[in-house]
PDB file of N, CA and C in Angstrom:
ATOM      1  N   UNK A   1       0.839  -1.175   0.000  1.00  0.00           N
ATOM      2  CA  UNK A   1       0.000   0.000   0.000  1.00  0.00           C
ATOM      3  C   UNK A   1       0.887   1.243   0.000  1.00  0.00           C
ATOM      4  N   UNK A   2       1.113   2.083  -0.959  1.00  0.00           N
ATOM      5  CA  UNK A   2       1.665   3.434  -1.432  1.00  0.00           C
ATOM      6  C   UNK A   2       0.721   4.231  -0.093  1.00  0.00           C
ATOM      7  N   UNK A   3       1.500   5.179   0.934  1.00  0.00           N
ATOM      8  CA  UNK A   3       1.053   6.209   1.704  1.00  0.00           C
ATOM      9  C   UNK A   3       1.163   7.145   0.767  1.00  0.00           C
ATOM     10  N   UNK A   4       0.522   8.558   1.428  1.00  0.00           N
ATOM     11  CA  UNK A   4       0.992   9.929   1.007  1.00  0.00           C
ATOM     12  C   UNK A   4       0.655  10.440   2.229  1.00  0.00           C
ATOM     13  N   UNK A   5       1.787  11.732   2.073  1.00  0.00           N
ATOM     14  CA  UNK A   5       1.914  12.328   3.271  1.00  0.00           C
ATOM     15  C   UNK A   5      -0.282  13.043   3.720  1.00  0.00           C
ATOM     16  N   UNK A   6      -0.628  13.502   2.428  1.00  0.00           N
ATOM     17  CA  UNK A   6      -2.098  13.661   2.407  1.00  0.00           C
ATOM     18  C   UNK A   6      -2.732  12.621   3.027  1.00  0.00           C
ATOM     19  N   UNK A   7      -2.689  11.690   3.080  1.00  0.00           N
ATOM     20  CA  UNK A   7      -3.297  10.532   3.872  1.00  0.00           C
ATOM     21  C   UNK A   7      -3.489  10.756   5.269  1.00  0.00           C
ATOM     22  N   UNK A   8      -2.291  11.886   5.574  1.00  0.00           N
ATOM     23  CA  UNK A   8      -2.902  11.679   6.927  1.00  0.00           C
ATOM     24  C   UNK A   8      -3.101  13.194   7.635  1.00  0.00           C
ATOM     25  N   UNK A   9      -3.608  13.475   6.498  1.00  0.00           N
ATOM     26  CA  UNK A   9      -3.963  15.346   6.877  1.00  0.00           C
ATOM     27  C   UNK A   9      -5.444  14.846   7.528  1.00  0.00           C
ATOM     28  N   UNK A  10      -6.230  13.907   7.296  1.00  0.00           N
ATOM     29  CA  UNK A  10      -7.509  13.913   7.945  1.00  0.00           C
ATOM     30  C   UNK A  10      -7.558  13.458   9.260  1.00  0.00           C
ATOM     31  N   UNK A  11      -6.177  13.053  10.180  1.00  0.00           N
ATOM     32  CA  UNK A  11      -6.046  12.701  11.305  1.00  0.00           C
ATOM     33  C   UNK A  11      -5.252  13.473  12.274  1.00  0.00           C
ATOM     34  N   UNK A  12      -5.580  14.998  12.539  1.00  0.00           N
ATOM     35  CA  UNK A  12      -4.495  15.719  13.388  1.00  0.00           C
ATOM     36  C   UNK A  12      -3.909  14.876  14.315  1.00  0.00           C
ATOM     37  N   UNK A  13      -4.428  13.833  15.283  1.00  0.00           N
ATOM     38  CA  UNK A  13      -3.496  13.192  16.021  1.00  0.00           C
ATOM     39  C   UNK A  13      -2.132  12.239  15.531  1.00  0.00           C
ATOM     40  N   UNK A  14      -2.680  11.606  14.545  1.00  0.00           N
ATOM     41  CA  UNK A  14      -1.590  10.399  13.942  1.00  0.00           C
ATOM     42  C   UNK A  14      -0.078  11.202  14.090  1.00  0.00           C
ATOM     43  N   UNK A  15       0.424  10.642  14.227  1.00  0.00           N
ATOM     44  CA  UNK A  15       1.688  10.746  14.200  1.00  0.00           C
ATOM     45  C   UNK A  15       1.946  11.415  15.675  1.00  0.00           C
ATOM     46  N   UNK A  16       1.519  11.753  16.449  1.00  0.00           N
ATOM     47  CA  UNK A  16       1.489  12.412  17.751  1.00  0.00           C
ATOM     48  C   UNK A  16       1.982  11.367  18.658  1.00  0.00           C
ATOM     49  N   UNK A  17       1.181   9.560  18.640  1.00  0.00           N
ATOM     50  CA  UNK A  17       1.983   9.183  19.682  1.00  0.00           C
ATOM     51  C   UNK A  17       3.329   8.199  19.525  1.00  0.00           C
ATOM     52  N   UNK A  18       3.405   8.743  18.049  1.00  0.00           N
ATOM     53  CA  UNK A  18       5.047   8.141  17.320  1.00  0.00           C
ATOM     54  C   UNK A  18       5.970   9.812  17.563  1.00  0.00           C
ATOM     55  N   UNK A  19       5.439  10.440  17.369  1.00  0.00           N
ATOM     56  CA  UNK A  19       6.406  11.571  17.879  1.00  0.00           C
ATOM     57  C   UNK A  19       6.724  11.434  19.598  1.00  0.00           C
ATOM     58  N   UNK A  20       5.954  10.985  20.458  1.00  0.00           N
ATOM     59  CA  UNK A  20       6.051  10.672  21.702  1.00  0.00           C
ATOM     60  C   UNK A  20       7.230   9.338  21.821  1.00  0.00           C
ATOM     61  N   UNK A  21       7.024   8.381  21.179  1.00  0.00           N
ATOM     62  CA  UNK A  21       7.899   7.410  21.157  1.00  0.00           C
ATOM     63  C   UNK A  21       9.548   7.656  20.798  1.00  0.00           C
ATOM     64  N   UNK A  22       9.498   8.019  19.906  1.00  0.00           N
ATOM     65  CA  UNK A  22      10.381   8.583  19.587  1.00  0.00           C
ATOM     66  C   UNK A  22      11.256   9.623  20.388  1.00  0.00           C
ATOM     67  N   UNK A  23      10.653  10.532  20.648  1.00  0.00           N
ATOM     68  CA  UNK A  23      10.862  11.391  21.985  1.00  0.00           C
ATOM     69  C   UNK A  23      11.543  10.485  23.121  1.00  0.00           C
ATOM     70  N   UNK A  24      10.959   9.293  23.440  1.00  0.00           N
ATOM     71  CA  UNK A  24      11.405   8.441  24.639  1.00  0.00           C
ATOM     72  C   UNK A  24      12.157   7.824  24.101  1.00  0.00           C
ATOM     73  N   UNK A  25      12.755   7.614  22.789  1.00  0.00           N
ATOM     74  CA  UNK A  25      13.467   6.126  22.805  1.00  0.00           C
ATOM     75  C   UNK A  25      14.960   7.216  22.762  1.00  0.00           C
ATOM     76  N   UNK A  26      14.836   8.637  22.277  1.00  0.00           N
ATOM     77  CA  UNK A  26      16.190   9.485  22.479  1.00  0.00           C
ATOM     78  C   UNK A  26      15.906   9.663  23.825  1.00  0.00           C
ATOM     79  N   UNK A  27      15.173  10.218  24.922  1.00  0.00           N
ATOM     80  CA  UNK A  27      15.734  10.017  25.756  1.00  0.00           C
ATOM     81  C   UNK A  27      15.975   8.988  26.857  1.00  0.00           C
ATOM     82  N   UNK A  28      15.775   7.873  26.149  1.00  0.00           N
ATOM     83  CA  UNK A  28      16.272   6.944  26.975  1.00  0.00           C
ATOM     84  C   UNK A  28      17.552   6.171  26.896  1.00  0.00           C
ATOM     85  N   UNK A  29      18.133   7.126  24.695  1.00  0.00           N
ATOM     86  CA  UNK A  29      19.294   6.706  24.442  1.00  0.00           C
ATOM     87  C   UNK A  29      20.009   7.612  25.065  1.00  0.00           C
ATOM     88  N   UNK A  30      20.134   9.038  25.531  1.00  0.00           N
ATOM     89  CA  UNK A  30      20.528   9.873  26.197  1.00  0.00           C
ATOM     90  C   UNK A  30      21.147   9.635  27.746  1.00  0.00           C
ATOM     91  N   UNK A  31      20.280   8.904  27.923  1.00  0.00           N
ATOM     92  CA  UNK A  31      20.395   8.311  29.290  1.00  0.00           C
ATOM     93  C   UNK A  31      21.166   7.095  29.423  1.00  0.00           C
ATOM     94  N   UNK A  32      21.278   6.323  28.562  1.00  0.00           N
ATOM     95  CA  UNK A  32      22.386   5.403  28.285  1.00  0.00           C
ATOM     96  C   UNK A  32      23.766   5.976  27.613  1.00  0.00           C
ATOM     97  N   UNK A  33      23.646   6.800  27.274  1.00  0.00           N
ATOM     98  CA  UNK A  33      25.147   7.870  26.652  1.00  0.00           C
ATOM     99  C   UNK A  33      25.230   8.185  28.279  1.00  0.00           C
ATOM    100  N   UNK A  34      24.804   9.277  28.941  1.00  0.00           N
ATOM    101  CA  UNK A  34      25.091   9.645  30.190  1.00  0.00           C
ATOM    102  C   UNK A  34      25.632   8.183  31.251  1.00  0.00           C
ATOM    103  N   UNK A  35      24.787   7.563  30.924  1.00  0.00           N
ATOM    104  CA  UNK A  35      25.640   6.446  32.191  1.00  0.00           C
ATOM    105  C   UNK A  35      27.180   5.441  31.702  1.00  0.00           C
ATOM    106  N   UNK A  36      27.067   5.277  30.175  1.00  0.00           N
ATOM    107  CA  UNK A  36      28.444   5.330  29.687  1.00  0.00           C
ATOM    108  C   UNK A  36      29.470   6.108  29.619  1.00  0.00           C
ATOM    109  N   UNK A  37      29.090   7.072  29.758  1.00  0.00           N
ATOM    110  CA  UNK A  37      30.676   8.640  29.924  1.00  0.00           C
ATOM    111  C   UNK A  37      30.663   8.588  31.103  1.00  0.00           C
ATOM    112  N   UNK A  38      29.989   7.770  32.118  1.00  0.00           N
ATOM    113  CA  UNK A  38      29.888   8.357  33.290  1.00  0.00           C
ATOM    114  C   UNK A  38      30.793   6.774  34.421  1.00  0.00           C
ATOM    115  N   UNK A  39      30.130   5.731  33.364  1.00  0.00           N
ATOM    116  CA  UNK A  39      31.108   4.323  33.657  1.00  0.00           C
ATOM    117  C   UNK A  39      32.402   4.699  33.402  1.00  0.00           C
ATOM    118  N   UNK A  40      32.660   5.778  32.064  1.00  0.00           N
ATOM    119  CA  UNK A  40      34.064   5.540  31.735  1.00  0.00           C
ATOM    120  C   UNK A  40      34.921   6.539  32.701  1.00  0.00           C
ATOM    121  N   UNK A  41      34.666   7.957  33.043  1.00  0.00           N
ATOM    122  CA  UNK A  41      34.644   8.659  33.560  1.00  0.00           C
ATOM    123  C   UNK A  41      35.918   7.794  34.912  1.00  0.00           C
ATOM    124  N   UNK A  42      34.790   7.017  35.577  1.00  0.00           N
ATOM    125  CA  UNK A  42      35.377   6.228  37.059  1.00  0.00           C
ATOM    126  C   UNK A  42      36.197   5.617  36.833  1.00  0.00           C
ATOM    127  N   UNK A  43      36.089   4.482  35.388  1.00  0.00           N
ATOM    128  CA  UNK A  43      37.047   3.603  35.071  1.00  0.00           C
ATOM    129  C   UNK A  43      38.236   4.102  35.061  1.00  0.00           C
ATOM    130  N   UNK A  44      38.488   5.486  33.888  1.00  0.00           N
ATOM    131  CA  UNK A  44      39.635   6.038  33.739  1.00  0.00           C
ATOM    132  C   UNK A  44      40.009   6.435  35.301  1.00  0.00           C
ATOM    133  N   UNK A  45      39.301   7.423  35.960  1.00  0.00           N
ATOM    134  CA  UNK A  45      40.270   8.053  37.355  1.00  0.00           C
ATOM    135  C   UNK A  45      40.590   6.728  38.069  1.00  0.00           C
ATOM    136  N   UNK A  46      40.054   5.610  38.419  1.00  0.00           N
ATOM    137  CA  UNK A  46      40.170   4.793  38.717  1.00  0.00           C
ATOM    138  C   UNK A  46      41.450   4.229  38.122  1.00  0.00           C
ATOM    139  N   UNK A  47      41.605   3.666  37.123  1.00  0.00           N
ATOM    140  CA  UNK A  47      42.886   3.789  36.488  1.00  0.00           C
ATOM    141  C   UNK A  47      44.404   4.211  36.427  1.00  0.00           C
ATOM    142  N   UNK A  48      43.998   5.439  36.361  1.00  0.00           N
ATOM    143  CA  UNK A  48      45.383   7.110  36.798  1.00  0.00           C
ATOM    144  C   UNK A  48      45.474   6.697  38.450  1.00  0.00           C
ATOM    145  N   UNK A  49      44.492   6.891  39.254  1.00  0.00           N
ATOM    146  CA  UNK A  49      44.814   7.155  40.957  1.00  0.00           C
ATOM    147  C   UNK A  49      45.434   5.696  41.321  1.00  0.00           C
ATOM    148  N   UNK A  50      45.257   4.349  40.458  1.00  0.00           N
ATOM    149  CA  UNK A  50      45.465   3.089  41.199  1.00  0.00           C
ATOM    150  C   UNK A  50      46.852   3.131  40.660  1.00  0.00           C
ATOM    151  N   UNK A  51      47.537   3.742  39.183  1.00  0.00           N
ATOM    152  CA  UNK A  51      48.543   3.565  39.039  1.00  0.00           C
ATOM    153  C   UNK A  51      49.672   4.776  39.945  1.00  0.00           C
ATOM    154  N   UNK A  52      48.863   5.761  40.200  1.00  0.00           N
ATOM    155  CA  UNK A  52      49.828   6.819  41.077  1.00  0.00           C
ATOM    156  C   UNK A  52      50.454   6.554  42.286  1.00  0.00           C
ATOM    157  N   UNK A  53      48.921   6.045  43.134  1.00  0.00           N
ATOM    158  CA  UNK A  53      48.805   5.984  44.079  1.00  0.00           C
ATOM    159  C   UNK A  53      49.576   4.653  45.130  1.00  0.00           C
ATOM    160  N   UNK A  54      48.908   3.709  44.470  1.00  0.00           N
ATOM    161  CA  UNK A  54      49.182   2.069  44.639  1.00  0.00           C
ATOM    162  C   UNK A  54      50.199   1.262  44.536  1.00  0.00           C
ATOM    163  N   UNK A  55      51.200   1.530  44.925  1.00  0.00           N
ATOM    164  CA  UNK A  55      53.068   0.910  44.493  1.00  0.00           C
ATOM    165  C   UNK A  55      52.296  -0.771  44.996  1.00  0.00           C
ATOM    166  N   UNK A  56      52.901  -1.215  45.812  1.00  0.00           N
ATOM    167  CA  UNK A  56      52.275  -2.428  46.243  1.00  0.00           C
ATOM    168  C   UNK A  56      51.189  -3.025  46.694  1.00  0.00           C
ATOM    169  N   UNK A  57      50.492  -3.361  45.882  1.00  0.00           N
ATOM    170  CA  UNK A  57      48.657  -4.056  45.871  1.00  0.00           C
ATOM    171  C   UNK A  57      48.876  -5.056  47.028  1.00  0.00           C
ATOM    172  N   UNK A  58      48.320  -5.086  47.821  1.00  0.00           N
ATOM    173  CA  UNK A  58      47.651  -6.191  48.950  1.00  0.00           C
ATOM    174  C   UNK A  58      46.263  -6.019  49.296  1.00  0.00           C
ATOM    175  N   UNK A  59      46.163  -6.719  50.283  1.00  0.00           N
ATOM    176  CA  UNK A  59      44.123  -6.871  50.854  1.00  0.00           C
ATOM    177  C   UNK A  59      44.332  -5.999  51.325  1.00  0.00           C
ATOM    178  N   UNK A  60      44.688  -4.402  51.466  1.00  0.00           N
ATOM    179  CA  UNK A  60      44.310  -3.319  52.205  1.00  0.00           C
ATOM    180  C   UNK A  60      44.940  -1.887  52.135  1.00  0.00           C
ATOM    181  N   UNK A  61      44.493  -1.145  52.161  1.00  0.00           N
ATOM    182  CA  UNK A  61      45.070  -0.034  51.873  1.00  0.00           C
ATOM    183  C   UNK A  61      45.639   0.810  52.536  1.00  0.00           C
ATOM    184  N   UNK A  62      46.908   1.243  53.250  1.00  0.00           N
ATOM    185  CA  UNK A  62      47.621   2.123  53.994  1.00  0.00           C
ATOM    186  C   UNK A  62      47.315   3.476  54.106  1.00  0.00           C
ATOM    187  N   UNK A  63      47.497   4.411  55.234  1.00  0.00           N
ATOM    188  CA  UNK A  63      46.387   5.458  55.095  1.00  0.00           C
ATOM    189  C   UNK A  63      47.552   6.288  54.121  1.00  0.00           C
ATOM    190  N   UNK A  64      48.433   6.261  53.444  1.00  0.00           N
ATOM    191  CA  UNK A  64      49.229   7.255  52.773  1.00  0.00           C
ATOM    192  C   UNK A  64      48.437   7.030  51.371  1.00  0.00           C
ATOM    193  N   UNK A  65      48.201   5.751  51.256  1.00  0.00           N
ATOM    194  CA  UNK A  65      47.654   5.294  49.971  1.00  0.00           C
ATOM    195  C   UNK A  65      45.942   5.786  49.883  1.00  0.00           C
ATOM    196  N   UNK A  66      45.531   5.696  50.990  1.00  0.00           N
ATOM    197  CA  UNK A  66      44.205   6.127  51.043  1.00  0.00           C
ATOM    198  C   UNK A  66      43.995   7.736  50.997  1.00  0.00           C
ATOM    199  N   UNK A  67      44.992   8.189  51.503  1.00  0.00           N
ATOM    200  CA  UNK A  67      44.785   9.263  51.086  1.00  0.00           C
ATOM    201  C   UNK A  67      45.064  10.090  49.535  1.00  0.00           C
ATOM    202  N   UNK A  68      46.717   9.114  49.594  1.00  0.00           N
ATOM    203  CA  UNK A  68      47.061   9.309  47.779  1.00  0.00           C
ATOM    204  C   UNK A  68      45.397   9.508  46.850  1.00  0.00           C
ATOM    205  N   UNK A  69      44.768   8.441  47.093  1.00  0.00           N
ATOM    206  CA  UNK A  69      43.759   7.873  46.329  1.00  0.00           C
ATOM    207  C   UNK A  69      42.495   9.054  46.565  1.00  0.00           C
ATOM    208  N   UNK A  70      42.447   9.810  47.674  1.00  0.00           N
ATOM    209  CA  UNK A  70      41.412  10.139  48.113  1.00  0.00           C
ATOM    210  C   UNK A  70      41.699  12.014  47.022  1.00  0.00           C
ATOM    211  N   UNK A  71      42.716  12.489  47.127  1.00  0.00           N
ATOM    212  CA  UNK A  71      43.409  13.497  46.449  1.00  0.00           C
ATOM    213  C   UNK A  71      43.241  13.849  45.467  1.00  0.00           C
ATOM    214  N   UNK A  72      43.537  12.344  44.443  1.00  0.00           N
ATOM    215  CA  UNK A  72      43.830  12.429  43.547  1.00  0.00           C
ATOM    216  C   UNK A  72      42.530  12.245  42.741  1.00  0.00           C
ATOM    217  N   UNK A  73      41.354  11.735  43.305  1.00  0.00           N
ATOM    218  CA  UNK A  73      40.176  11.446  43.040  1.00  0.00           C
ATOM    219  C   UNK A  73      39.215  12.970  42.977  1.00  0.00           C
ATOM    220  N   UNK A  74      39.889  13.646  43.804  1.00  0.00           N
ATOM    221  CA  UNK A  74      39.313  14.526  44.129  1.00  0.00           C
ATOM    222  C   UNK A  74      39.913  15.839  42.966  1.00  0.00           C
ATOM    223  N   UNK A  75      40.954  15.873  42.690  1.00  0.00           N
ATOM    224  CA  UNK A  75      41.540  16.534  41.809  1.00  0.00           C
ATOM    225  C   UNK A  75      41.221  16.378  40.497  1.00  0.00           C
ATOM    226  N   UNK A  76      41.278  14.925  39.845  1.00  0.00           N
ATOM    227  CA  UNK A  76      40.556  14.421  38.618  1.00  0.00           C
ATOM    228  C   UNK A  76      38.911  14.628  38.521  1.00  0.00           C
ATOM    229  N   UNK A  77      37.716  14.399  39.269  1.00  0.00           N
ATOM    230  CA  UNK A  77      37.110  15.181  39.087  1.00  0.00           C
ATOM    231  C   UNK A  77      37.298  16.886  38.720  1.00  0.00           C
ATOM    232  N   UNK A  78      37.643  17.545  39.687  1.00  0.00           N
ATOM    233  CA  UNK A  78      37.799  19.151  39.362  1.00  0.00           C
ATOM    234  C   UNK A  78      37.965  19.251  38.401  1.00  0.00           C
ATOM    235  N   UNK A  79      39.136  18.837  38.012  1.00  0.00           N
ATOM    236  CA  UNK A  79      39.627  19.210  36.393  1.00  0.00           C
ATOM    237  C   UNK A  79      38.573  18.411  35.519  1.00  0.00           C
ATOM    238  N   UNK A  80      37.782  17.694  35.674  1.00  0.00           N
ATOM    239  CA  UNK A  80      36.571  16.911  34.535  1.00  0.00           C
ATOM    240  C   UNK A  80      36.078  17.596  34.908  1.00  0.00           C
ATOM    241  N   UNK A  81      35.556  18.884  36.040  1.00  0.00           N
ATOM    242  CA  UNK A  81      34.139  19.595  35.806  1.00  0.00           C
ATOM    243  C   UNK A  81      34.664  20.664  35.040  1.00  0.00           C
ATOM    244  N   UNK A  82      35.989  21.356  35.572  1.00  0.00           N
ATOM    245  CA  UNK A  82      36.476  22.665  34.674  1.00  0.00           C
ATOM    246  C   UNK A  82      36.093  22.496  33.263  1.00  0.00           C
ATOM    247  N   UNK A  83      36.565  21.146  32.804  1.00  0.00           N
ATOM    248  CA  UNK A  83      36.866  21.281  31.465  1.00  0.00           C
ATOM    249  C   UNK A  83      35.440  21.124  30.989  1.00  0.00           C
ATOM    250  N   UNK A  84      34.843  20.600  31.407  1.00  0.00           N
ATOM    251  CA  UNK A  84      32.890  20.369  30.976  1.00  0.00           C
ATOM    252  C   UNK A  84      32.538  21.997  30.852  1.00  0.00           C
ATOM    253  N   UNK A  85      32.451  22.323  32.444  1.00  0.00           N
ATOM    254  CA  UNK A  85      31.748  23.509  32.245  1.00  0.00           C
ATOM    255  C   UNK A  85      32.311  24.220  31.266  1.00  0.00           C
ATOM    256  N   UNK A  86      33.921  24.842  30.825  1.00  0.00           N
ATOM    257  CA  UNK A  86      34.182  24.996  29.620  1.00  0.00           C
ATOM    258  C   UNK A  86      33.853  25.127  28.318  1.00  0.00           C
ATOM    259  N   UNK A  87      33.798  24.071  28.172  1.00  0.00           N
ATOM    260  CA  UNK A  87      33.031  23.444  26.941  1.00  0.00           C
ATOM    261  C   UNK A  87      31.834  23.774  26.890  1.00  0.00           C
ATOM    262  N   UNK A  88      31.175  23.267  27.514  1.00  0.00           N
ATOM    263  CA  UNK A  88      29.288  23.890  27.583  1.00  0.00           C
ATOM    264  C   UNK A  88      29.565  25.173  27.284  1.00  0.00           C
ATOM    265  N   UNK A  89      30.057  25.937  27.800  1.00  0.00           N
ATOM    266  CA  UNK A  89      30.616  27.686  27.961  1.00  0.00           C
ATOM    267  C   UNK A  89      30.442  28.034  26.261  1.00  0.00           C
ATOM    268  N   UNK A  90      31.538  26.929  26.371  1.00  0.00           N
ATOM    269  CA  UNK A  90      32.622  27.360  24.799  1.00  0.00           C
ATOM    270  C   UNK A  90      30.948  27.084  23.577  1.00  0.00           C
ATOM    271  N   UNK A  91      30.433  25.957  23.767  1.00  0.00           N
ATOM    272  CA  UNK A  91      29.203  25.864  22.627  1.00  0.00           C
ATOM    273  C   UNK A  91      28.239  26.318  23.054  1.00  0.00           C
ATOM    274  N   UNK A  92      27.814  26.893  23.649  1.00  0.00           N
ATOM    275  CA  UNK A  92      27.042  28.187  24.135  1.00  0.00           C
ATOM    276  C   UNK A  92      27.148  29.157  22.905  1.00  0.00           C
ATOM    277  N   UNK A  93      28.283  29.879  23.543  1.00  0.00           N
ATOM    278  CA  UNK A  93      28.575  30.629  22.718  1.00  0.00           C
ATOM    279  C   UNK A  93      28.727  30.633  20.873  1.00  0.00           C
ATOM    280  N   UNK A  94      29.473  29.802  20.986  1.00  0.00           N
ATOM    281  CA  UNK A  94      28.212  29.344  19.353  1.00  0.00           C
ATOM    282  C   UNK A  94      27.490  29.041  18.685  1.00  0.00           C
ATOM    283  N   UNK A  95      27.130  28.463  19.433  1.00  0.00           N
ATOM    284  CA  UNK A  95      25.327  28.523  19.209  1.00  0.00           C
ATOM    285  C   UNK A  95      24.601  29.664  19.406  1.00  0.00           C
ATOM    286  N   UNK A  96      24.967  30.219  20.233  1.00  0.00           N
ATOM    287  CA  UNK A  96      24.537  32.224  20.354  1.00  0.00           C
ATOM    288  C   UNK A  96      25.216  32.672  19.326  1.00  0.00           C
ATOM    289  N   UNK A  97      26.061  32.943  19.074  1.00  0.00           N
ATOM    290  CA  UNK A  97      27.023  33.695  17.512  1.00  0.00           C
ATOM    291  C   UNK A  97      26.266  32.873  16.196  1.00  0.00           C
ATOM    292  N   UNK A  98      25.924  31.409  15.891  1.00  0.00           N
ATOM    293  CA  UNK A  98      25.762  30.878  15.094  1.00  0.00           C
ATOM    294  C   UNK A  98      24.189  31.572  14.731  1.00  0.00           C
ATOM    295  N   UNK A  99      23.464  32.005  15.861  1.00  0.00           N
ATOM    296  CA  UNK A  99      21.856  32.199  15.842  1.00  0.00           C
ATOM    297  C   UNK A  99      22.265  33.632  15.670  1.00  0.00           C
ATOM    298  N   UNK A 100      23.291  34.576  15.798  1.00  0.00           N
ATOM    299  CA  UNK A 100      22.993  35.989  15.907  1.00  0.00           C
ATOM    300  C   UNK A 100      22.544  36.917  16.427  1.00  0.00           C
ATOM    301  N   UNK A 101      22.825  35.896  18.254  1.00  0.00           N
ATOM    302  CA  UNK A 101      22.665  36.883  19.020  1.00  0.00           C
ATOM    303  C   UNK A 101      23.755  37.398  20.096  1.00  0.00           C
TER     304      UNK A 101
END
């Protein structure tokens, strides 16, 4: 069966609860992007602080190491929010220059 877009001028709703679907299935892919940058995010500091921090691995952690770890965790965030907020900053702004205002 050939549609035309006229086919469905006699139904103001149609397409309303596929525009809804749709709507949910980005943001629910959105939400799976956010919890993947956000897995990787830990993985990586996790990563950097265990190799800084951690000379000899055993069942427990020494408070020099706990703190190494606690520092450095704390520092790698900061610098991941600087550079976010940044960025957001930075495409802001072009998206304002790009629109002409």
């Amino acid at each position: 069966m050939i549609e035309k877009m006229s086919d469905y001028s006699f139904n103001p709703s149609y397409g309303s609860s596929d525009k809804r679907k749709q709507e949910q299935v980005v943001q629910a892919l959105k939400g799976q992007l956010a919890l993947a940058n956000a897995q990787e995010i830990v993985q990586r500091m996790t990563d950097k602080c265990f190799k800084k921090c951690i000379y000899h691995p055993g069942t427990a952690l020494d408070s020099g190491e706990q703190r190494c770890i606690g520092n450095c965790m704390d520092r790698y965030m900061e610098a991941f929010n600087t550079v976010s907020q940044t960025y957001s900053t930075r495409l802001q702004r072009e998206r304002d220059q790009s629109r002409g205002l």
